[in-house]
Protein backbone atom coordinates (compact mmCIF):
# COMPACT_ATOMS: atom_id res chain seq x y z
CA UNK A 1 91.91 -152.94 83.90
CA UNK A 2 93.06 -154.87 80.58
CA UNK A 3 95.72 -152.33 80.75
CA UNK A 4 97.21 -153.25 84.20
CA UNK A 5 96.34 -157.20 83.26
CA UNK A 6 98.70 -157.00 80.58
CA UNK A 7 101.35 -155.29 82.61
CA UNK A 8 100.87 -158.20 85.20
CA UNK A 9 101.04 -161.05 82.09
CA UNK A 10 103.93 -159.03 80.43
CA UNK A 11 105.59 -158.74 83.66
CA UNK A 12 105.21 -163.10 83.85
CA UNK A 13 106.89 -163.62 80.56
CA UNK A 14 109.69 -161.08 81.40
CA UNK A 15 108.21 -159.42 77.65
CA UNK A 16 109.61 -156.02 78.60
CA UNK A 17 108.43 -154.66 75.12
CA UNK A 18 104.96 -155.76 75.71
CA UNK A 19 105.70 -154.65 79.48
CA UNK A 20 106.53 -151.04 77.44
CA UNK A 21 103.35 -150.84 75.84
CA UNK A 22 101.16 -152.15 78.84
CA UNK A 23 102.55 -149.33 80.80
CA UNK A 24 101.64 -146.90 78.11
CA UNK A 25 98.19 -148.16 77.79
CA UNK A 26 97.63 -147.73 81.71
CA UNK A 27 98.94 -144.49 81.34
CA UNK A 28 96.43 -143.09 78.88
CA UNK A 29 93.57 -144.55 80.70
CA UNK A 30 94.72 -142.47 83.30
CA UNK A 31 95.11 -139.72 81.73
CA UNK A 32 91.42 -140.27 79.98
CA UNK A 33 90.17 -140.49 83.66
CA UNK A 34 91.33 -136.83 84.47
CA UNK A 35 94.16 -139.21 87.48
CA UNK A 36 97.02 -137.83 85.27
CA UNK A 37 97.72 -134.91 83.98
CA UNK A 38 97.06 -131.39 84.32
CA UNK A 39 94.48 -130.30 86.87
CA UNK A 40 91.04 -130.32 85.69
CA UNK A 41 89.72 -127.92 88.18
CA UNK A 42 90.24 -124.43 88.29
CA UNK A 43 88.93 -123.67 92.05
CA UNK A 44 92.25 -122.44 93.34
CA UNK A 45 92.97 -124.96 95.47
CA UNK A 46 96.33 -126.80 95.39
CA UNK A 47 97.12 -130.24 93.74
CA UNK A 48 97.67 -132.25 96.57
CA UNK A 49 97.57 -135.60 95.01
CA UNK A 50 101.28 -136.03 95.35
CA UNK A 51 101.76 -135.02 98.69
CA UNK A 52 101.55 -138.08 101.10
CA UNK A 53 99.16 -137.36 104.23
CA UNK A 54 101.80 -138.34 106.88
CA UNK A 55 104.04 -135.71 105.54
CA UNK A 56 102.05 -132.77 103.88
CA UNK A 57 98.95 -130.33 104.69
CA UNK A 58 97.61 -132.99 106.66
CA UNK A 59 100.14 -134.30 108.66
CA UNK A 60 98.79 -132.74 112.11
CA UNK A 61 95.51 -134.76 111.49
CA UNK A 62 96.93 -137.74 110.18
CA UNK A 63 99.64 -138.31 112.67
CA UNK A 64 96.19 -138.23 115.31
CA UNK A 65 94.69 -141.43 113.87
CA UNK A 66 94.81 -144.58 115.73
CA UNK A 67 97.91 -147.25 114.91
CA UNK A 68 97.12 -149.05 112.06
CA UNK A 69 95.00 -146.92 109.59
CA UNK A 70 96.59 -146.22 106.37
């Protein structure tokens, strides 16, 4: 969270160096937390976390929820 902090305080300053960095930083942590990157699994399933549910696998099932949940 310091990470995305300093984007926000960067971002107030227009310091796009800082801004740079900050990005960076929240980068790696994601990375660190196994959210970026290569897959960490190795169960054979697909990578769907770039796949929006309105539009992917699960578009059947999504398109059946009530108005208004996202």
């Amino acid at each position: 969270m310091d990470a995305r902090r300093a984007v926000g305080a960067a971002r107030r300053t227009a310091d796009h160096v800082a801004e740079t960095i900050a990005h960076e930083a929240v980068h790696q942590a994601k990375v660190a937390l196994g959210e970026r990157g290569p897959v960490w699994w190795d169960d054979g399933t697909p990578d769907l976390n770039r796949h929006l549910a309105r539009t992917g696998p699960y578009a059947q099932w999504y398109a059946s929820l009530p108005e208004g949940i996202d």
